[in-house]
C-alpha atoms as a PDB file:
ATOM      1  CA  UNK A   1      59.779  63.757 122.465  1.00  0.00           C
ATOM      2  CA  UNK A   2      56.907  65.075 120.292  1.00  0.00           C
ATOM      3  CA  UNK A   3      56.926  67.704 117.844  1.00  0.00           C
ATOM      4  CA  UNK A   4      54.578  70.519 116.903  1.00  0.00           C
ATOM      5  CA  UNK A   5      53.941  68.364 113.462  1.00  0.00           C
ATOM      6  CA  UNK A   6      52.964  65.222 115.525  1.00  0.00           C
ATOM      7  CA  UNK A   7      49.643  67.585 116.148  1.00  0.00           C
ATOM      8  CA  UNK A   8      47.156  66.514 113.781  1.00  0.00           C
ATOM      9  CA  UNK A   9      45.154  69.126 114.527  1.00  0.00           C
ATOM     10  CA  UNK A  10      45.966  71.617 111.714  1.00  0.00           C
ATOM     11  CA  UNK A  11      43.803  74.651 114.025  1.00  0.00           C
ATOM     12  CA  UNK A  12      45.419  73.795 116.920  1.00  0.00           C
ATOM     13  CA  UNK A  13      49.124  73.389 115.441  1.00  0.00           C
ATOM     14  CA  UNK A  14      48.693  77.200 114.618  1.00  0.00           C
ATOM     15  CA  UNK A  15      47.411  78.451 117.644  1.00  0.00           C
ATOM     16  CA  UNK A  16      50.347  77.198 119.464  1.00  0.00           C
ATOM     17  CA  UNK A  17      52.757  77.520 117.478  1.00  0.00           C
ATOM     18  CA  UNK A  18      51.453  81.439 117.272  1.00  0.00           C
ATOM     19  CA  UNK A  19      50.428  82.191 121.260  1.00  0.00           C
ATOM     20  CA  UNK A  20      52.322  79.348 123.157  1.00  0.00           C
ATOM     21  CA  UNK A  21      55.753  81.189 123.810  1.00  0.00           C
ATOM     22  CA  UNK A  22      57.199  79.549 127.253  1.00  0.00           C
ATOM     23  CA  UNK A  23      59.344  76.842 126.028  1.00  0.00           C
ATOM     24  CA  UNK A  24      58.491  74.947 128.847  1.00  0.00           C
ATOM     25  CA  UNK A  25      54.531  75.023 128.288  1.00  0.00           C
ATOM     26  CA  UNK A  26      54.776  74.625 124.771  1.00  0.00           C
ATOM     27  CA  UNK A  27      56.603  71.187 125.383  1.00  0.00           C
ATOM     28  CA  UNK A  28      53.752  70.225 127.708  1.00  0.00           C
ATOM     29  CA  UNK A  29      50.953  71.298 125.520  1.00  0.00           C
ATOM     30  CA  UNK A  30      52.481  69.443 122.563  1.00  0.00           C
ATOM     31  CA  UNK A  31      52.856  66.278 124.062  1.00  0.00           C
ATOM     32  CA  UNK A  32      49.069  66.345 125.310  1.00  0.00           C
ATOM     33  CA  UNK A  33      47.945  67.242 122.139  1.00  0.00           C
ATOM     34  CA  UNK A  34      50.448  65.380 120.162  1.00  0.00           C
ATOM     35  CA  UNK A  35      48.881  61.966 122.488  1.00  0.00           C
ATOM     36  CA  UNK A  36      44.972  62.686 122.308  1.00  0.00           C
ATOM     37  CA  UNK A  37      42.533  61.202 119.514  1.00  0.00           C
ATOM     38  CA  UNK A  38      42.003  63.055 116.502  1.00  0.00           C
ATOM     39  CA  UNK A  39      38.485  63.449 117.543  1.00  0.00           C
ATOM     40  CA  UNK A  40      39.230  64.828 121.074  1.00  0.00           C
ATOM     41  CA  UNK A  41      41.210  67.543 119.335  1.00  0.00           C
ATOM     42  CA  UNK A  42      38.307  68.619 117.640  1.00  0.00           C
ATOM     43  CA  UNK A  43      36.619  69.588 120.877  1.00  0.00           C
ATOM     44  CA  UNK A  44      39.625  70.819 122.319  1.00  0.00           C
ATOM     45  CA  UNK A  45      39.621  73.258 118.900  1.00  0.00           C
ATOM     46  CA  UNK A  46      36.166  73.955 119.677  1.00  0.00           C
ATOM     47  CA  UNK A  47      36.725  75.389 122.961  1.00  0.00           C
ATOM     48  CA  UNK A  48      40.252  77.659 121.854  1.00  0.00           C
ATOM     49  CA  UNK A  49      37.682  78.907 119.174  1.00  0.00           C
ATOM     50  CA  UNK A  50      34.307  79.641 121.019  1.00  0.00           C
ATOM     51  CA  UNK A  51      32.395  77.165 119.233  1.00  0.00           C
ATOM     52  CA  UNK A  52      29.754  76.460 121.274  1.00  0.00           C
ATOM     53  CA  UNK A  53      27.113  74.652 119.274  1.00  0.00           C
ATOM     54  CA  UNK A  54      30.284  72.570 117.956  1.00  0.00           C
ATOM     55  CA  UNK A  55      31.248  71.868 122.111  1.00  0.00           C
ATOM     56  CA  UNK A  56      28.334  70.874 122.554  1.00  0.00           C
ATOM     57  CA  UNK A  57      27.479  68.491 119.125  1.00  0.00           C
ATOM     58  CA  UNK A  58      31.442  67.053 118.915  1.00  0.00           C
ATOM     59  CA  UNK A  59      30.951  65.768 123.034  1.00  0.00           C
ATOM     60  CA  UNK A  60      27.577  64.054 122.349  1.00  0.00           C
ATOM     61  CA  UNK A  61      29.371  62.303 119.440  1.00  0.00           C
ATOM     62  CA  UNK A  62      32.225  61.353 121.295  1.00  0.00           C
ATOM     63  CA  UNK A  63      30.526  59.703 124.096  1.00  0.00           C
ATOM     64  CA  UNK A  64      27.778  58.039 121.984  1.00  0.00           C
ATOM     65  CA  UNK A  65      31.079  56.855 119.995  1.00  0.00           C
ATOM     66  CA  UNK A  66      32.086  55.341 122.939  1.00  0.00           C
ATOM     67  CA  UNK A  67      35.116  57.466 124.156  1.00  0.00           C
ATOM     68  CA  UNK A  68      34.826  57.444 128.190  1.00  0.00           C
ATOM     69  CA  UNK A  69      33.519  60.820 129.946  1.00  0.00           C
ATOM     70  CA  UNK A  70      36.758  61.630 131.756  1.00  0.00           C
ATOM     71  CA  UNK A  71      38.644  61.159 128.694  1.00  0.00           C
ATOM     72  CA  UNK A  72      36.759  63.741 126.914  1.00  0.00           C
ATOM     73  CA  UNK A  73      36.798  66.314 129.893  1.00  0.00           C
ATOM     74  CA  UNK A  74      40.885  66.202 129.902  1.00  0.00           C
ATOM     75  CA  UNK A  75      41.984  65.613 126.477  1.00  0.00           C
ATOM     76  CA  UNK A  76      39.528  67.368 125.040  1.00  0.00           C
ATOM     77  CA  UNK A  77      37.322  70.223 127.202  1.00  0.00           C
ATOM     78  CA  UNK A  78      40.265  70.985 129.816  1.00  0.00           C
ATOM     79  CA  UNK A  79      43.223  70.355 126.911  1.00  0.00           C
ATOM     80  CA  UNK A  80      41.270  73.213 124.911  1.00  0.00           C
ATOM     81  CA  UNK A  81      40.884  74.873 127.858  1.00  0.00           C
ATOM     82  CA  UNK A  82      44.700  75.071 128.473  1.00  0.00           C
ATOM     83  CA  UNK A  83      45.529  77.105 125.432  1.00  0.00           C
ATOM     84  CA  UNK A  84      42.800  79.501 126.159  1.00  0.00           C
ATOM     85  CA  UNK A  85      44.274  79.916 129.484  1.00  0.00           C
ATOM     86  CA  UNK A  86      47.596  80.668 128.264  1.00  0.00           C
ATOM     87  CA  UNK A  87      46.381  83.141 125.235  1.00  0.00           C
ATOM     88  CA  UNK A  88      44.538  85.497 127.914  1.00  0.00           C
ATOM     89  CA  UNK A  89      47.624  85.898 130.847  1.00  0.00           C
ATOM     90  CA  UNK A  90      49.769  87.065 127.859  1.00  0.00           C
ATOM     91  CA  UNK A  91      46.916  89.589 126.813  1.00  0.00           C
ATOM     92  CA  UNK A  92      46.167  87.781 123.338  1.00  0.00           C
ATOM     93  CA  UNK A  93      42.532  87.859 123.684  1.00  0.00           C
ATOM     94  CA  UNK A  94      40.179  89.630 126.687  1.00  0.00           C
ATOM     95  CA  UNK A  95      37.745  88.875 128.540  1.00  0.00           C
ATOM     96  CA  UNK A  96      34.893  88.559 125.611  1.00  0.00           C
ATOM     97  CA  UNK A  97      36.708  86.111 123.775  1.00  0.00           C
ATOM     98  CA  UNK A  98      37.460  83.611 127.139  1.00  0.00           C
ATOM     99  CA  UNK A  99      33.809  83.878 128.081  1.00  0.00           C
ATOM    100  CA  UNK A 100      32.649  82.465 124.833  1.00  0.00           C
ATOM    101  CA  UNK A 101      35.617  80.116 125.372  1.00  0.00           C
ATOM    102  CA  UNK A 102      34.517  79.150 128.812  1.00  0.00           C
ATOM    103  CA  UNK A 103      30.990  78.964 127.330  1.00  0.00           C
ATOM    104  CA  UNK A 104      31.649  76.184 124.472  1.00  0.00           C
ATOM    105  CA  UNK A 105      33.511  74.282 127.807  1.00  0.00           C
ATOM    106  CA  UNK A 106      30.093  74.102 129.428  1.00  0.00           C
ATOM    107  CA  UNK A 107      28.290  73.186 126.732  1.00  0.00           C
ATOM    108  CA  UNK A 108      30.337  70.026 127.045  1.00  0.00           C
ATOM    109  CA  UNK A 109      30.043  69.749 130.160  1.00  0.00           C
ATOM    110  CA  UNK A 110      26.544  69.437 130.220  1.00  0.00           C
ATOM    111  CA  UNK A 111      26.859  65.859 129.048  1.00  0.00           C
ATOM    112  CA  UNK A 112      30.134  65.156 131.037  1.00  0.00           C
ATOM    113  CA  UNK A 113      29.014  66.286 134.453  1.00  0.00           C
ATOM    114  CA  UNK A 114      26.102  63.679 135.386  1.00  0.00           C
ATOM    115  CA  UNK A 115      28.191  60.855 133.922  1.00  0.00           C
ATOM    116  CA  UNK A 116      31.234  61.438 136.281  1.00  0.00           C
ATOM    117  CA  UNK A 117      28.995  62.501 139.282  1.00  0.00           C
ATOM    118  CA  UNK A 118      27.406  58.876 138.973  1.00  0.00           C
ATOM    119  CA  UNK A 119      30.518  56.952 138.327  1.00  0.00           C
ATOM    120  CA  UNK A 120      31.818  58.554 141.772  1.00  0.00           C
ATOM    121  CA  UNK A 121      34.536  60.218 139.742  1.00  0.00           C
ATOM    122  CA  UNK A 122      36.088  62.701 143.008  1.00  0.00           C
ATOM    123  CA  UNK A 123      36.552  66.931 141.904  1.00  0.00           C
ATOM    124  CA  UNK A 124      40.241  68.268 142.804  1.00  0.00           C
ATOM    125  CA  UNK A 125      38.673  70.067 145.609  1.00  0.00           C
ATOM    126  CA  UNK A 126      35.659  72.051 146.579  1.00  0.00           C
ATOM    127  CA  UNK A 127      35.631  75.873 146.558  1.00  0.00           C
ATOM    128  CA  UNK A 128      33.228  78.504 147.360  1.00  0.00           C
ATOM    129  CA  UNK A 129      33.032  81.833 145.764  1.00  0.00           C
ATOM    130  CA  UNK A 130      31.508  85.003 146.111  1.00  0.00           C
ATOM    131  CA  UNK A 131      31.389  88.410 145.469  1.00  0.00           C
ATOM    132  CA  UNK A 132      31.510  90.275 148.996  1.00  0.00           C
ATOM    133  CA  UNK A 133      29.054  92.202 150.856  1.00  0.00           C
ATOM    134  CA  UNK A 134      28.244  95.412 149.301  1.00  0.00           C
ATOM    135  CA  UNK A 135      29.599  94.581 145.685  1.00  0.00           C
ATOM    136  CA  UNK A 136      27.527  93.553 142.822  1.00  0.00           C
ATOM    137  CA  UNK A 137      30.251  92.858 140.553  1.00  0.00           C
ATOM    138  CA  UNK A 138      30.627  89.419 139.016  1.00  0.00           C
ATOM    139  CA  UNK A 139      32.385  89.326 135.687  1.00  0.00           C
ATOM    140  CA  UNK A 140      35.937  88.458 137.214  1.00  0.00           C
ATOM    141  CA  UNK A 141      34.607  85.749 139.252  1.00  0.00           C
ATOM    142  CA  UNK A 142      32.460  84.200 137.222  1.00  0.00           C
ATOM    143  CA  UNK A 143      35.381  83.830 134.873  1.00  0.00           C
ATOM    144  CA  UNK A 144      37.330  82.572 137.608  1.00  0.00           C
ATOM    145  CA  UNK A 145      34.562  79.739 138.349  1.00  0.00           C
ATOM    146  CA  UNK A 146      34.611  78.759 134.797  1.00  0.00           C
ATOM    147  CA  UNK A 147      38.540  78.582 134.461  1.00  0.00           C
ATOM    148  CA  UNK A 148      38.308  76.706 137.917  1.00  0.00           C
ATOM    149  CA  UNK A 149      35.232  74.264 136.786  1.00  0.00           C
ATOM    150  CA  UNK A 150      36.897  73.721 133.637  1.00  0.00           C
ATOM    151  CA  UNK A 151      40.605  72.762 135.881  1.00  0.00           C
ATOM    152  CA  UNK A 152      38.450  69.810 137.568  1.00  0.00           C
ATOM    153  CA  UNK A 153      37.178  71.820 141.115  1.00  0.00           C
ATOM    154  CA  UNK A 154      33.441  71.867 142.222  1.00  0.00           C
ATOM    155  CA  UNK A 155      32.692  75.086 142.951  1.00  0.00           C
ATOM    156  CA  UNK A 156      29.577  76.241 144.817  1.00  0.00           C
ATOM    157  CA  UNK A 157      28.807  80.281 143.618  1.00  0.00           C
ATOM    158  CA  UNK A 158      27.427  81.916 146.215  1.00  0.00           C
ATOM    159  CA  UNK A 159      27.007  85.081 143.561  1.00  0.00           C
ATOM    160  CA  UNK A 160      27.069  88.650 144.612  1.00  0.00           C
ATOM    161  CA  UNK A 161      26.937  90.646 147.570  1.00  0.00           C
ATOM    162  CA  UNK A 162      27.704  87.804 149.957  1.00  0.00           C
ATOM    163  CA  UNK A 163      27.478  88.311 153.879  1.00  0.00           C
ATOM    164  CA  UNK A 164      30.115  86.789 156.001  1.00  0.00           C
ATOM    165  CA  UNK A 165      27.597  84.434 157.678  1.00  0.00           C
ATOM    166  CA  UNK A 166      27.095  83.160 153.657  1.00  0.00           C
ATOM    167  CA  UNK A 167      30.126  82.091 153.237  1.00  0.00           C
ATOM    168  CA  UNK A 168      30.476  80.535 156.614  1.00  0.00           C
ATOM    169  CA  UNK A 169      27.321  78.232 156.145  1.00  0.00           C
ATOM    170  CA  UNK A 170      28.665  77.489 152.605  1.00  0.00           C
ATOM    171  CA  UNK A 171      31.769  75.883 153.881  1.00  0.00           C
ATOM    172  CA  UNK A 172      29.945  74.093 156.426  1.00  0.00           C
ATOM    173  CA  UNK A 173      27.181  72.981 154.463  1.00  0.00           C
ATOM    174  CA  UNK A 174      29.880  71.676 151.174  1.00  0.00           C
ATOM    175  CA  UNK A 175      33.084  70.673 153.675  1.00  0.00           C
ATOM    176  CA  UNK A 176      34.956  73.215 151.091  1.00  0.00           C
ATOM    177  CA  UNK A 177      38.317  73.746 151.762  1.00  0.00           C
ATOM    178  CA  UNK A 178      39.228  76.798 149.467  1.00  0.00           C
ATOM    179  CA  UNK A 179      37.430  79.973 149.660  1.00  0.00           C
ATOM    180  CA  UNK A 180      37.579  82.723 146.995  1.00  0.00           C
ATOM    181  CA  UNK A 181      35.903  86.026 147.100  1.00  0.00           C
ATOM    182  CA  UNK A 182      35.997  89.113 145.093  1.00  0.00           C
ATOM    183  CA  UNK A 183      35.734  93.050 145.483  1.00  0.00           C
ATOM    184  CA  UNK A 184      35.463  95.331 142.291  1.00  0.00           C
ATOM    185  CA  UNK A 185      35.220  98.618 144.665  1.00  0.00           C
ATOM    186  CA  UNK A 186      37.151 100.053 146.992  1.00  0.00           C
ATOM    187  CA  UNK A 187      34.662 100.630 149.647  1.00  0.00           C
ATOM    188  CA  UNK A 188      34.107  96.726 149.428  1.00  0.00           C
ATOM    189  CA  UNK A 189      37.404  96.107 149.961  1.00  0.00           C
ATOM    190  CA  UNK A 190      37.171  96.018 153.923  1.00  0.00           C
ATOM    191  CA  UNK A 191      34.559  93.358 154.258  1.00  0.00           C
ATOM    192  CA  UNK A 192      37.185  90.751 152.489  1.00  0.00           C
ATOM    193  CA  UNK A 193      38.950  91.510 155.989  1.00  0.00           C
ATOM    194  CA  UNK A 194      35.605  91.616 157.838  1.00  0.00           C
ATOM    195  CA  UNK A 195      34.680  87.777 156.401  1.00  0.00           C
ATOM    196  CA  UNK A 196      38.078  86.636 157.442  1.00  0.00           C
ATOM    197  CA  UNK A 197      37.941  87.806 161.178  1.00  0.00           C
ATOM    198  CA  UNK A 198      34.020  85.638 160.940  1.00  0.00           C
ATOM    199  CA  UNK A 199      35.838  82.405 160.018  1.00  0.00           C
ATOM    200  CA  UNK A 200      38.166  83.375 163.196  1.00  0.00           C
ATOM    201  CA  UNK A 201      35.397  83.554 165.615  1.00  0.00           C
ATOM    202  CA  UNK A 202      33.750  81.021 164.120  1.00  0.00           C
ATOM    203  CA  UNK A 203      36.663  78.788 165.060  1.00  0.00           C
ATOM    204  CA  UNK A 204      36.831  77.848 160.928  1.00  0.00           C
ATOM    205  CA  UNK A 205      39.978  80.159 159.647  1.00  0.00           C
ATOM    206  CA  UNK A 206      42.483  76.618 160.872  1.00  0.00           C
ATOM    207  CA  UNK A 207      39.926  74.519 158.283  1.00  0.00           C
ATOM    208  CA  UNK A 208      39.584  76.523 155.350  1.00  0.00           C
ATOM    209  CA  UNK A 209      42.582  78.613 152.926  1.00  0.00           C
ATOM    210  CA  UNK A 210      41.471  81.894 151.484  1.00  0.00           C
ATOM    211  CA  UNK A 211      41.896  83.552 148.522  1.00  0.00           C
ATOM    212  CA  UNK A 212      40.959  87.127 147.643  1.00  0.00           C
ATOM    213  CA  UNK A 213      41.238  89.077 144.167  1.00  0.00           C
ATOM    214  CA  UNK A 214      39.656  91.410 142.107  1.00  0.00           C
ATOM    215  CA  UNK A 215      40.767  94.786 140.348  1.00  0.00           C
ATOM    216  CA  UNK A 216      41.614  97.162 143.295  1.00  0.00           C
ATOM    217  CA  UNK A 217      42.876  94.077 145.346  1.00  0.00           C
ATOM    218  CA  UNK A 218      46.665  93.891 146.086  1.00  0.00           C
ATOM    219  CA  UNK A 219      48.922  91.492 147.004  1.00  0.00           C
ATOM    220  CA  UNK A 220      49.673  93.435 149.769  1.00  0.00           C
ATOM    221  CA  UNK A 221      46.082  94.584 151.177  1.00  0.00           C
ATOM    222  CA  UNK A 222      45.429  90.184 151.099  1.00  0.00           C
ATOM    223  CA  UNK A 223      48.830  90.241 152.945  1.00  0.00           C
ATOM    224  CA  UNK A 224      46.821  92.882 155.159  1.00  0.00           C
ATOM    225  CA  UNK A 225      43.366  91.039 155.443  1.00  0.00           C
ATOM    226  CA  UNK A 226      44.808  87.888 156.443  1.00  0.00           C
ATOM    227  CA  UNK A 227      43.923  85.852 153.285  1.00  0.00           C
ATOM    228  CA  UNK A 228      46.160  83.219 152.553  1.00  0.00           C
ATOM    229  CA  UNK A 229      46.708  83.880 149.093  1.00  0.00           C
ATOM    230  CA  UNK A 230      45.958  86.559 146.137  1.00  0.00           C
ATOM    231  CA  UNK A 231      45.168  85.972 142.403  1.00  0.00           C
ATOM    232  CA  UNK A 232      45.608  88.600 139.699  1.00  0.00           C
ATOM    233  CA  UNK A 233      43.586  87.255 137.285  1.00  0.00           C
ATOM    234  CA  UNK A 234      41.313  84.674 136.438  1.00  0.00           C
ATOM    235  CA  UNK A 235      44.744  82.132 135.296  1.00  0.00           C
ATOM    236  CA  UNK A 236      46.662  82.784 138.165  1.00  0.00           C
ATOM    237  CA  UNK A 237      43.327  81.670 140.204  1.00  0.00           C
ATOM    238  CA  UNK A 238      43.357  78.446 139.464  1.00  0.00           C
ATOM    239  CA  UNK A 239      46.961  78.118 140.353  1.00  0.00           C
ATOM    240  CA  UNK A 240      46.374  79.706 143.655  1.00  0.00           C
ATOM    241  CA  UNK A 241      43.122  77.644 144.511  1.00  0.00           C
ATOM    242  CA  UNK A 242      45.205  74.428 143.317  1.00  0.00           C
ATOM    243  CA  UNK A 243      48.148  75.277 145.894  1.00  0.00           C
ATOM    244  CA  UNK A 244      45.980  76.413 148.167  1.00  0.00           C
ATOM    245  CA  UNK A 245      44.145  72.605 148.245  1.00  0.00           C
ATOM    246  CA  UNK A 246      47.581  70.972 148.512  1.00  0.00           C
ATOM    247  CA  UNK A 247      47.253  69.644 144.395  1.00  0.00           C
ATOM    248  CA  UNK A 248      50.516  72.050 143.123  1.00  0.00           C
ATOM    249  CA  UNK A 249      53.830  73.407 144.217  1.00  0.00           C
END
């Protein structure tokens, strides 16, 4: 079994041995770290620290070096990714410092993207998001969508204020079998519920799972709405879209 000091990563040895406090997740992080190329761990340090430019640079080096695309996106963008996930559920950093997180992991993914989309290289699933009808918040789920993106899922962002008849041509247009939506207000609440009972007479709610969230949003009104599943926050998303497509227990 693999030790913290295996790590060669001297940045990354410290942030987990600082943040990572579940025995059972620090065991898993330090074998994947402990297993990936020096050189991968520099763009998996990138991303924990919200270096960008370096994402970006320390990606185009590794491919042109010849390291394959879909080793860089796991042991490197989505390893990096991992931590980050981990330091925002326990409240470590906020929302600011996972969006410039989640923006050095696209700035990798700018060069990863085309190159598994022509080798045929299959996402865990496809999801749709939105904001619902009414609401003009997006912060939550676009940091859901990045999290998600950044777990392997294509997701198709259908942005805010989204009709019911949106998100019912989305999923027929992609074939998606998750859908996620989001309500910041209260008076939005209601239309999570009104969406749902669309799928219904649409004859769709058997093909698709649903997942609902967002500040005022309990575990008890999605209980209420009908959606299959709820997510507190923009971690415990990706766990509920990855159970929700049949990938965890």
């Amino acid at each position: 079994m693999a030790d913290l000091a295996d790590i060669p990563n001297e940045f990354i040895r410290g942030e987990l041995d600082e943040f990572v406090e579940r025995e059972n997740e620090r065991r898993e992080l330090i074998g994947l770290y402990a297993a990936s190329a020096p050189h991968l761990l520099e763009i998996a340090a990138a991303i924990i620290d919200g270096r960008n430019h370096d994402a970006d640079r320390l990606t185009l080096e590794a491919l042109e070096g010849g390291t394959g695309a879909l080793e860089i996106m796991d042991d490197g963008l989505i390893a990096g990714m991992a931590l980050v996930g981990i330091k925002f559920r326990e409240n470590f950093i906020f929302v600011p410092e996972v969006l410039a997180c989640a923006r050095a992991m696209k700035a990798g993914m700018v060069h990863i993207e085309p190159i598994l989309a022509a080798s045929g290289v299959e996402p865990l699933a496809r999801v749709i998001m939105g904001t619902v009808k009414g609401d003009l918040h997006d912060i939550g789920k676009n940091l859901c969508i990045m999290l998600m993106r950044g777990a392997g899922f294509e997701v198709i962002d259908l942005g805010v204020d989204t009709s019911a008849d949106e998100f019912i041509a989305a999923v027929e247009e992609h074939e998606a079998s998750v859908v996620g939506m989001s309500a910041l207000l209260t008076t939005t609440m209601p239309n999570m519920g009104h969406t749902i009972e669309a799928f219904i007479d649409a004859d769709l709610r058997d093909d698709v799972k649903i997942m609902v969230g967002g500040a005022p949003v309990t575990p008890a009104f999605a209980d209420e709405m009908g959606a299959d599943a709820y997510g507190d926050n923009a971690v415990e998303c990706v766990e509920v879209a990855k159970r929700l497509a049949g990938l965890a227990g």
